[in-house]
PDB file of N, CA and C in Angstrom:
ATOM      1  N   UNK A   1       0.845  -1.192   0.000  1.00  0.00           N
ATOM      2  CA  UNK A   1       0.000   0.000   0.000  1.00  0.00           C
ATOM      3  C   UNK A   1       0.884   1.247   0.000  1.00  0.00           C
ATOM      4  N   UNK A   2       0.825   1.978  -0.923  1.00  0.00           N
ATOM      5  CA  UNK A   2       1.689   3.639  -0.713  1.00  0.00           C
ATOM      6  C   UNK A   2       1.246   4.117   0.126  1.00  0.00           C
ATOM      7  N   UNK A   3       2.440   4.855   0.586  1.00  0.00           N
ATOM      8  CA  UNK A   3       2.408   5.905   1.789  1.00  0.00           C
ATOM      9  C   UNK A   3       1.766   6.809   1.985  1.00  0.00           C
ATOM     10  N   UNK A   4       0.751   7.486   2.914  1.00  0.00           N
ATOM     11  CA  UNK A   4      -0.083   8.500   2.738  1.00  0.00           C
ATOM     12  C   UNK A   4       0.897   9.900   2.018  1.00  0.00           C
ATOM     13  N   UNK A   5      -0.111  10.663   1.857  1.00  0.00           N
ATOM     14  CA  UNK A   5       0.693  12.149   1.134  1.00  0.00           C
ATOM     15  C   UNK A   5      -0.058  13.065   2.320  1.00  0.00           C
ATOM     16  N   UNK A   6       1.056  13.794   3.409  1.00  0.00           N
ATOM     17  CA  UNK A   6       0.758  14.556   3.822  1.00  0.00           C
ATOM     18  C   UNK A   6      -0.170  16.153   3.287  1.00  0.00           C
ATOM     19  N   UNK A   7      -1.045  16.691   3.490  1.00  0.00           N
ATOM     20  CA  UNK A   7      -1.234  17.711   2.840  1.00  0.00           C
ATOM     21  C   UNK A   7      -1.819  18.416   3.741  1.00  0.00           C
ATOM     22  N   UNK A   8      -0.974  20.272   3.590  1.00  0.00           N
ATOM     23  CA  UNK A   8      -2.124  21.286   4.252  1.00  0.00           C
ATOM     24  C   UNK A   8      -2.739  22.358   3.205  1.00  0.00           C
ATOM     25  N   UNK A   9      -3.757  22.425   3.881  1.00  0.00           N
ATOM     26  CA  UNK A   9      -4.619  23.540   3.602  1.00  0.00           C
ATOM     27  C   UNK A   9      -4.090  24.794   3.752  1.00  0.00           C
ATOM     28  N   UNK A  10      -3.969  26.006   3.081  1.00  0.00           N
ATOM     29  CA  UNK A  10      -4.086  27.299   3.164  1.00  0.00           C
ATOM     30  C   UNK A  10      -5.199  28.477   2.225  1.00  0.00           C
ATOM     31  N   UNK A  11      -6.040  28.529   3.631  1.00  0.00           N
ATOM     32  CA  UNK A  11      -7.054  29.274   2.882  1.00  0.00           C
ATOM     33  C   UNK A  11      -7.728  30.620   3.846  1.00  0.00           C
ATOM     34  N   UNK A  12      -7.856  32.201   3.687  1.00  0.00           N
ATOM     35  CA  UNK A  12      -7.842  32.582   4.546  1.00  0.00           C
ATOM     36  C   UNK A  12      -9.888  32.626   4.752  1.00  0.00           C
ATOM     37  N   UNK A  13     -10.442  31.512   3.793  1.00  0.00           N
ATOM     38  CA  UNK A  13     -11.725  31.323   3.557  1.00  0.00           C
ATOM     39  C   UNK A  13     -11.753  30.005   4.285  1.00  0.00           C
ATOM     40  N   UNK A  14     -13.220  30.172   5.191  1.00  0.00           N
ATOM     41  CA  UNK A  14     -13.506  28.544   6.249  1.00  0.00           C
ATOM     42  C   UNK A  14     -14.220  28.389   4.741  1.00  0.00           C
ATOM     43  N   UNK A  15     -15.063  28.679   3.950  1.00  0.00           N
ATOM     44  CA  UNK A  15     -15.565  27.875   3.165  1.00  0.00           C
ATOM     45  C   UNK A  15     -14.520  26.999   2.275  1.00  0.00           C
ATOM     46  N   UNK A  16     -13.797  27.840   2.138  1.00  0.00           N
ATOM     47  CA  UNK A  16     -12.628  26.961   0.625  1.00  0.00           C
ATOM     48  C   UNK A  16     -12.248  25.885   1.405  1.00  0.00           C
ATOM     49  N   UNK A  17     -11.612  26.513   2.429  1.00  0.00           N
ATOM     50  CA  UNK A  17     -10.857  25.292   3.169  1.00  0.00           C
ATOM     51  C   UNK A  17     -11.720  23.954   3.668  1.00  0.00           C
ATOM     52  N   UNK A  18     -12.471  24.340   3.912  1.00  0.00           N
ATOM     53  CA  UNK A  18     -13.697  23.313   4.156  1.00  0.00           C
ATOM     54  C   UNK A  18     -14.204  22.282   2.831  1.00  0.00           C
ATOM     55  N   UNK A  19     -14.147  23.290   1.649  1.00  0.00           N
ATOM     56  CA  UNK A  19     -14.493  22.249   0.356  1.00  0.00           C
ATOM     57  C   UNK A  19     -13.360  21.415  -0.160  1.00  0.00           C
ATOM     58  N   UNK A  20     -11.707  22.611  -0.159  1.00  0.00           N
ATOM     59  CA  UNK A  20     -10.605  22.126  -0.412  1.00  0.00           C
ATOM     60  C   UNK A  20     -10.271  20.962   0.251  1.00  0.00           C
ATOM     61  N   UNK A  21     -10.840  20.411   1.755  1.00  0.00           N
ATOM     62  CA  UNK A  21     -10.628  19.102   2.350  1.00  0.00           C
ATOM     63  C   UNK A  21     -10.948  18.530   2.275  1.00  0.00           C
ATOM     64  N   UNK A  22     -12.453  18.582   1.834  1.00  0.00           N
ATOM     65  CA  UNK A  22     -13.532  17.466   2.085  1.00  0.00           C
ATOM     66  C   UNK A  22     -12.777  16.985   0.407  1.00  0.00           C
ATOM     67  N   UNK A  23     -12.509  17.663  -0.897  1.00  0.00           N
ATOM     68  CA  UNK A  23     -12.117  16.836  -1.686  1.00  0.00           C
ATOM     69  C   UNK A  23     -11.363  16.238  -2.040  1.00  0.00           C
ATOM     70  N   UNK A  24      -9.941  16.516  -0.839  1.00  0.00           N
ATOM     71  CA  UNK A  24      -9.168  15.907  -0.935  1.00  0.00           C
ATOM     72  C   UNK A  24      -9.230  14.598  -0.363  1.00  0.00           C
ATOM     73  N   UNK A  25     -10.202  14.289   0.967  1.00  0.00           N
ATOM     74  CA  UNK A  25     -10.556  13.796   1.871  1.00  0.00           C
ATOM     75  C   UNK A  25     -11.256  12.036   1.176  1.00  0.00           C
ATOM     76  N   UNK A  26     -11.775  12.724   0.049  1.00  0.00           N
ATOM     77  CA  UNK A  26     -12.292  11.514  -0.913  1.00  0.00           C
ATOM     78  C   UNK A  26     -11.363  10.603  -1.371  1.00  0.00           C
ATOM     79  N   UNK A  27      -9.477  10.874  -1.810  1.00  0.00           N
ATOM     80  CA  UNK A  27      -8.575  10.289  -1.772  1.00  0.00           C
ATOM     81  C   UNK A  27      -8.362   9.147  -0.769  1.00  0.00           C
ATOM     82  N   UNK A  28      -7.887   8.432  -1.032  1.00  0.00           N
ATOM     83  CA  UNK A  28      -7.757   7.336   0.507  1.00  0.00           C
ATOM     84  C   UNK A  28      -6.369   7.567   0.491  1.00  0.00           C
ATOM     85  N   UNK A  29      -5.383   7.872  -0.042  1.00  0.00           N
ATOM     86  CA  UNK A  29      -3.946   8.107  -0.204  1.00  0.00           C
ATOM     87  C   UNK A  29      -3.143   9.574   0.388  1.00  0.00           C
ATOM     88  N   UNK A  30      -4.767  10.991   0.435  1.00  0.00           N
ATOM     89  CA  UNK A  30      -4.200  12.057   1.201  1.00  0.00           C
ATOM     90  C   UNK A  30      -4.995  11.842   2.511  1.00  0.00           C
ATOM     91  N   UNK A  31      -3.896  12.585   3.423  1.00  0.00           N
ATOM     92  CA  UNK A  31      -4.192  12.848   5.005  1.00  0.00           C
ATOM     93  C   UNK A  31      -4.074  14.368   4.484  1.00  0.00           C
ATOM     94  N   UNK A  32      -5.403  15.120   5.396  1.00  0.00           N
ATOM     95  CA  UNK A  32      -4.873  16.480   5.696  1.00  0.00           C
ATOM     96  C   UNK A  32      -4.740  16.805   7.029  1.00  0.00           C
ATOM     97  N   UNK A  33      -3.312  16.893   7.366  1.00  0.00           N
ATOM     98  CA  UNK A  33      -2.781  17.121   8.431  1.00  0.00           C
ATOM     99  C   UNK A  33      -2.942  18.151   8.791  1.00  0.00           C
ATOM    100  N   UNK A  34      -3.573  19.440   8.399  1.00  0.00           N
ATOM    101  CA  UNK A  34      -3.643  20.738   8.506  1.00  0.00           C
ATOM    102  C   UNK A  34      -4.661  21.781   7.854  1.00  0.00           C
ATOM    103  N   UNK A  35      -4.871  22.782   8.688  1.00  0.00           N
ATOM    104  CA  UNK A  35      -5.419  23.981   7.886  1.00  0.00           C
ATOM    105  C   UNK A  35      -4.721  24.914   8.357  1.00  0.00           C
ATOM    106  N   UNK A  36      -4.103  26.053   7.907  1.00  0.00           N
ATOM    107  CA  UNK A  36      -4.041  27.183   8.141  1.00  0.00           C
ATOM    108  C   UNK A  36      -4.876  28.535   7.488  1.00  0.00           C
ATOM    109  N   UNK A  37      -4.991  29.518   8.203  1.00  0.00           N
ATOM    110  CA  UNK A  37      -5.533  30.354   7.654  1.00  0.00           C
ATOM    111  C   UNK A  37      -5.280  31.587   7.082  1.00  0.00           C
ATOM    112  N   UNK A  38      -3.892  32.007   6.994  1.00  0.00           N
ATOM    113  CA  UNK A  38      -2.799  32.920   6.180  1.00  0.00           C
ATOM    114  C   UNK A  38      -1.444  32.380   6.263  1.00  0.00           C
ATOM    115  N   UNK A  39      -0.558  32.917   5.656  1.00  0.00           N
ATOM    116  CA  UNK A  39       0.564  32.731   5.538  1.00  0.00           C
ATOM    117  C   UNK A  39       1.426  32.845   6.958  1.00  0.00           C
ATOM    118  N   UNK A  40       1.345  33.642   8.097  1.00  0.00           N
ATOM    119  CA  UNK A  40       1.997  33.236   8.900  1.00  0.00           C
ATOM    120  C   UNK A  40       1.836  31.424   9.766  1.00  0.00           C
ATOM    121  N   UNK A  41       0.344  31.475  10.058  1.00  0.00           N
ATOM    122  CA  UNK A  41      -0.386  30.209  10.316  1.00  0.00           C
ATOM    123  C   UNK A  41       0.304  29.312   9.095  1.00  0.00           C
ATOM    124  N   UNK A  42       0.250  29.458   8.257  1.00  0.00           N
ATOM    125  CA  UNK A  42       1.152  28.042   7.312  1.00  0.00           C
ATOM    126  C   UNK A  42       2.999  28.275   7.765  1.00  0.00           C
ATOM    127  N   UNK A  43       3.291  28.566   7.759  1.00  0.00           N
ATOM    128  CA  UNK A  43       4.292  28.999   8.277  1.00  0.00           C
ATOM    129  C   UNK A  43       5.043  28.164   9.641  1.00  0.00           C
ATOM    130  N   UNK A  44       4.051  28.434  10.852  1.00  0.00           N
ATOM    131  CA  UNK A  44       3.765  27.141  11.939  1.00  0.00           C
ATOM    132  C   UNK A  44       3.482  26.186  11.808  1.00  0.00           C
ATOM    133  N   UNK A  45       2.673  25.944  10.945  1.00  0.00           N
ATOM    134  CA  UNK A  45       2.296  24.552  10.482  1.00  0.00           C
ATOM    135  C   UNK A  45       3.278  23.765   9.491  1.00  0.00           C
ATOM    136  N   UNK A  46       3.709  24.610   8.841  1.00  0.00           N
ATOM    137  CA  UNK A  46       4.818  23.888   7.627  1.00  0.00           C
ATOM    138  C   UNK A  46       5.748  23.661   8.411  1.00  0.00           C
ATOM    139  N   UNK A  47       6.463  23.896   9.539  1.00  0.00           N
ATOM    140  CA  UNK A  47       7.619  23.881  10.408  1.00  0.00           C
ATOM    141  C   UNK A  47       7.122  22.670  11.476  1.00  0.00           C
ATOM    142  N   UNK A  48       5.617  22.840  11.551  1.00  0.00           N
ATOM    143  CA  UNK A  48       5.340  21.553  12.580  1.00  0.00           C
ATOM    144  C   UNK A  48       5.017  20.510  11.882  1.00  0.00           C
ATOM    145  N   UNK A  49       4.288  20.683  11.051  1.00  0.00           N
ATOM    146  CA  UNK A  49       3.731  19.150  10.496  1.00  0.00           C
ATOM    147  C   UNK A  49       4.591  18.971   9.081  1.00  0.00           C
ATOM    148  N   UNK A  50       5.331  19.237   8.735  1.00  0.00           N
ATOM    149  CA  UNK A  50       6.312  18.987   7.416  1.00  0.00           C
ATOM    150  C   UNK A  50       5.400  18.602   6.485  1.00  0.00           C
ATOM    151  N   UNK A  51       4.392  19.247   5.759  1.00  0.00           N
ATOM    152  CA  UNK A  51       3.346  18.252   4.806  1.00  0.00           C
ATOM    153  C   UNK A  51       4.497  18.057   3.353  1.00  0.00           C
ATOM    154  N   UNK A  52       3.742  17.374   2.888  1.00  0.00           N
ATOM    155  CA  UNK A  52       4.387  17.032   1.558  1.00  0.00           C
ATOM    156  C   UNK A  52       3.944  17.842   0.146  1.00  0.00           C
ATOM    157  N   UNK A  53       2.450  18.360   0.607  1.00  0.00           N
ATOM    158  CA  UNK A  53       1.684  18.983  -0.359  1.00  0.00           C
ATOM    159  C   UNK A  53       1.044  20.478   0.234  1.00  0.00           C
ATOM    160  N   UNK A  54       1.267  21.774  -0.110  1.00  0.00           N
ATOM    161  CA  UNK A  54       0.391  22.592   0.609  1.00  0.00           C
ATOM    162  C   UNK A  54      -0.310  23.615  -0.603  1.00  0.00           C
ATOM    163  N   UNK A  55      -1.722  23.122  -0.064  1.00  0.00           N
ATOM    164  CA  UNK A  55      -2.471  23.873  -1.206  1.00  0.00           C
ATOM    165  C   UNK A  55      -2.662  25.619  -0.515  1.00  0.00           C
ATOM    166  N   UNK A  56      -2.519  26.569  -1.612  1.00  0.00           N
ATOM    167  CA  UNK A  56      -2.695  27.890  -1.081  1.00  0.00           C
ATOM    168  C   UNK A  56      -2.903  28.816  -1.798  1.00  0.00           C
ATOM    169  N   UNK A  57      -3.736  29.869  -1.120  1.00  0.00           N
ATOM    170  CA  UNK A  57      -4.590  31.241  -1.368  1.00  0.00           C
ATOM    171  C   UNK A  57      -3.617  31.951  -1.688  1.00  0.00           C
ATOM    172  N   UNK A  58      -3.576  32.808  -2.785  1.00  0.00           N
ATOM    173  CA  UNK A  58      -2.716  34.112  -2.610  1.00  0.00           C
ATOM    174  C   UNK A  58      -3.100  35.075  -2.162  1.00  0.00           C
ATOM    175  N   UNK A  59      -4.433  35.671  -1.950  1.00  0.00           N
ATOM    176  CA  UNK A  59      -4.522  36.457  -1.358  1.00  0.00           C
ATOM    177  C   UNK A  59      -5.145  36.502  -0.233  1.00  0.00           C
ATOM    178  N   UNK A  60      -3.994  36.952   0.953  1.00  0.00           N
ATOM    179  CA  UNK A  60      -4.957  36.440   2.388  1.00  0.00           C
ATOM    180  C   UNK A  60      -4.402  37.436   2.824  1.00  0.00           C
ATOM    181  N   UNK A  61      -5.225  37.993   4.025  1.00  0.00           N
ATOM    182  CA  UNK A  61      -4.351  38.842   4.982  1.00  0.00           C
ATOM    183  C   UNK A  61      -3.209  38.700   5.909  1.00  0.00           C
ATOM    184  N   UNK A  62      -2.806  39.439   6.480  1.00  0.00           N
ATOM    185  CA  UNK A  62      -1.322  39.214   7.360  1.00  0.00           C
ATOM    186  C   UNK A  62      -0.002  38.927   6.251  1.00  0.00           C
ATOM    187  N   UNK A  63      -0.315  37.823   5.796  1.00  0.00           N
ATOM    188  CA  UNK A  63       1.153  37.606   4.915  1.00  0.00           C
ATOM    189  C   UNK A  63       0.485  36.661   3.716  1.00  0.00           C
ATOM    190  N   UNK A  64       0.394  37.246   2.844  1.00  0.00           N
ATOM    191  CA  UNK A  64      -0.357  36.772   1.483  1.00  0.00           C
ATOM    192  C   UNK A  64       0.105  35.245   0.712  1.00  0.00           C
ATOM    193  N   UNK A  65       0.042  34.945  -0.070  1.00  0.00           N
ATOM    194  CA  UNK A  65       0.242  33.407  -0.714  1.00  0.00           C
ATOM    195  C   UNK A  65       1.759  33.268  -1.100  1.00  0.00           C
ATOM    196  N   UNK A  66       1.972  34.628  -1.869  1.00  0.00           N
ATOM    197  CA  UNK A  66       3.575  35.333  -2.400  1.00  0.00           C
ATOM    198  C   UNK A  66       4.534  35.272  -1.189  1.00  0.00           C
ATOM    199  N   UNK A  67       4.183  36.048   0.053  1.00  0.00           N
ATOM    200  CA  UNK A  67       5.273  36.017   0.529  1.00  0.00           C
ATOM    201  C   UNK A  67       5.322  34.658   1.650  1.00  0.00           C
ATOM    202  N   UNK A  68       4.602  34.195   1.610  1.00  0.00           N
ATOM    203  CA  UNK A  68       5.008  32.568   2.125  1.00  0.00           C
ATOM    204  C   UNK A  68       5.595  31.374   1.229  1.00  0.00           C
ATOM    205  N   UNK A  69       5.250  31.767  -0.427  1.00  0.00           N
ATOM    206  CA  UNK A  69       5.936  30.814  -1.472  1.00  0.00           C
ATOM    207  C   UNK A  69       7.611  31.304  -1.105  1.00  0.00           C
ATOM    208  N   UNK A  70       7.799  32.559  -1.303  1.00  0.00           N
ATOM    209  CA  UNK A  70       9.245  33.286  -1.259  1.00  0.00           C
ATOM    210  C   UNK A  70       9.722  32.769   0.297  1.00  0.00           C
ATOM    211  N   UNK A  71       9.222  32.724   1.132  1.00  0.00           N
ATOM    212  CA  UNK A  71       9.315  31.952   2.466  1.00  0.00           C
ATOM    213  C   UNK A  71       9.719  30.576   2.669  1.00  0.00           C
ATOM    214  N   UNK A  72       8.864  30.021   1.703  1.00  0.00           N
ATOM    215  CA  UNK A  72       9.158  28.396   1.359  1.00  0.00           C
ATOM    216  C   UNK A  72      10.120  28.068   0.732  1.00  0.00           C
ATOM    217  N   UNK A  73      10.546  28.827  -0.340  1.00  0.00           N
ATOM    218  CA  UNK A  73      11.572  28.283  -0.975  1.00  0.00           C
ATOM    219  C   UNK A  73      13.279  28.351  -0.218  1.00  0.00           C
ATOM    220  N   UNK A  74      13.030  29.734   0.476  1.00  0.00           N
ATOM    221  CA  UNK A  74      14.307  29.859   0.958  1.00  0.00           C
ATOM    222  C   UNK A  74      14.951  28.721   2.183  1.00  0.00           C
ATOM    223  N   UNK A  75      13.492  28.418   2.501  1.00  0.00           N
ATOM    224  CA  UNK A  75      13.597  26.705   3.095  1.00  0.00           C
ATOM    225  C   UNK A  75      14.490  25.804   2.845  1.00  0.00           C
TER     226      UNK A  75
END
């Protein structure tokens, strides 16, 4: 059996994030280990739960989609 695929959510919308899971949720192969709700919140979460996959909003408040990709990479 393959290994689950970690994945978080970033959405600064409870609705998206809520639809964005439930369809991932239909997979038997993703876990979503996470939601965050802007870019700092993914940020904590990408440092705690190491996902493998993180789906995300660009435009959110506090720290937008951009400056958490530019965040990620320097990772």
């Amino acid at each position: 059996m393959p290994e689950e695929i970690k994945v978080l959510v970033v959405d600064d919308s409870a609705f998206s994030r809520q639809t964005i899971k439930n369809m991932l949720l239909k997979a038997p192969i993703i876990d979503v280990i996470g939601i965050a709700v802007d870019g700092i919140d993914a940020i904590k979460k990408t440092l705690r739960y190491r996902p493998d996959i993180i789906t995300l909003d660009l435009e959110m408040p506090e720290m937008d989609g951009f400056s958490f990709l530019r965040w990620l990479m320097r990772l």
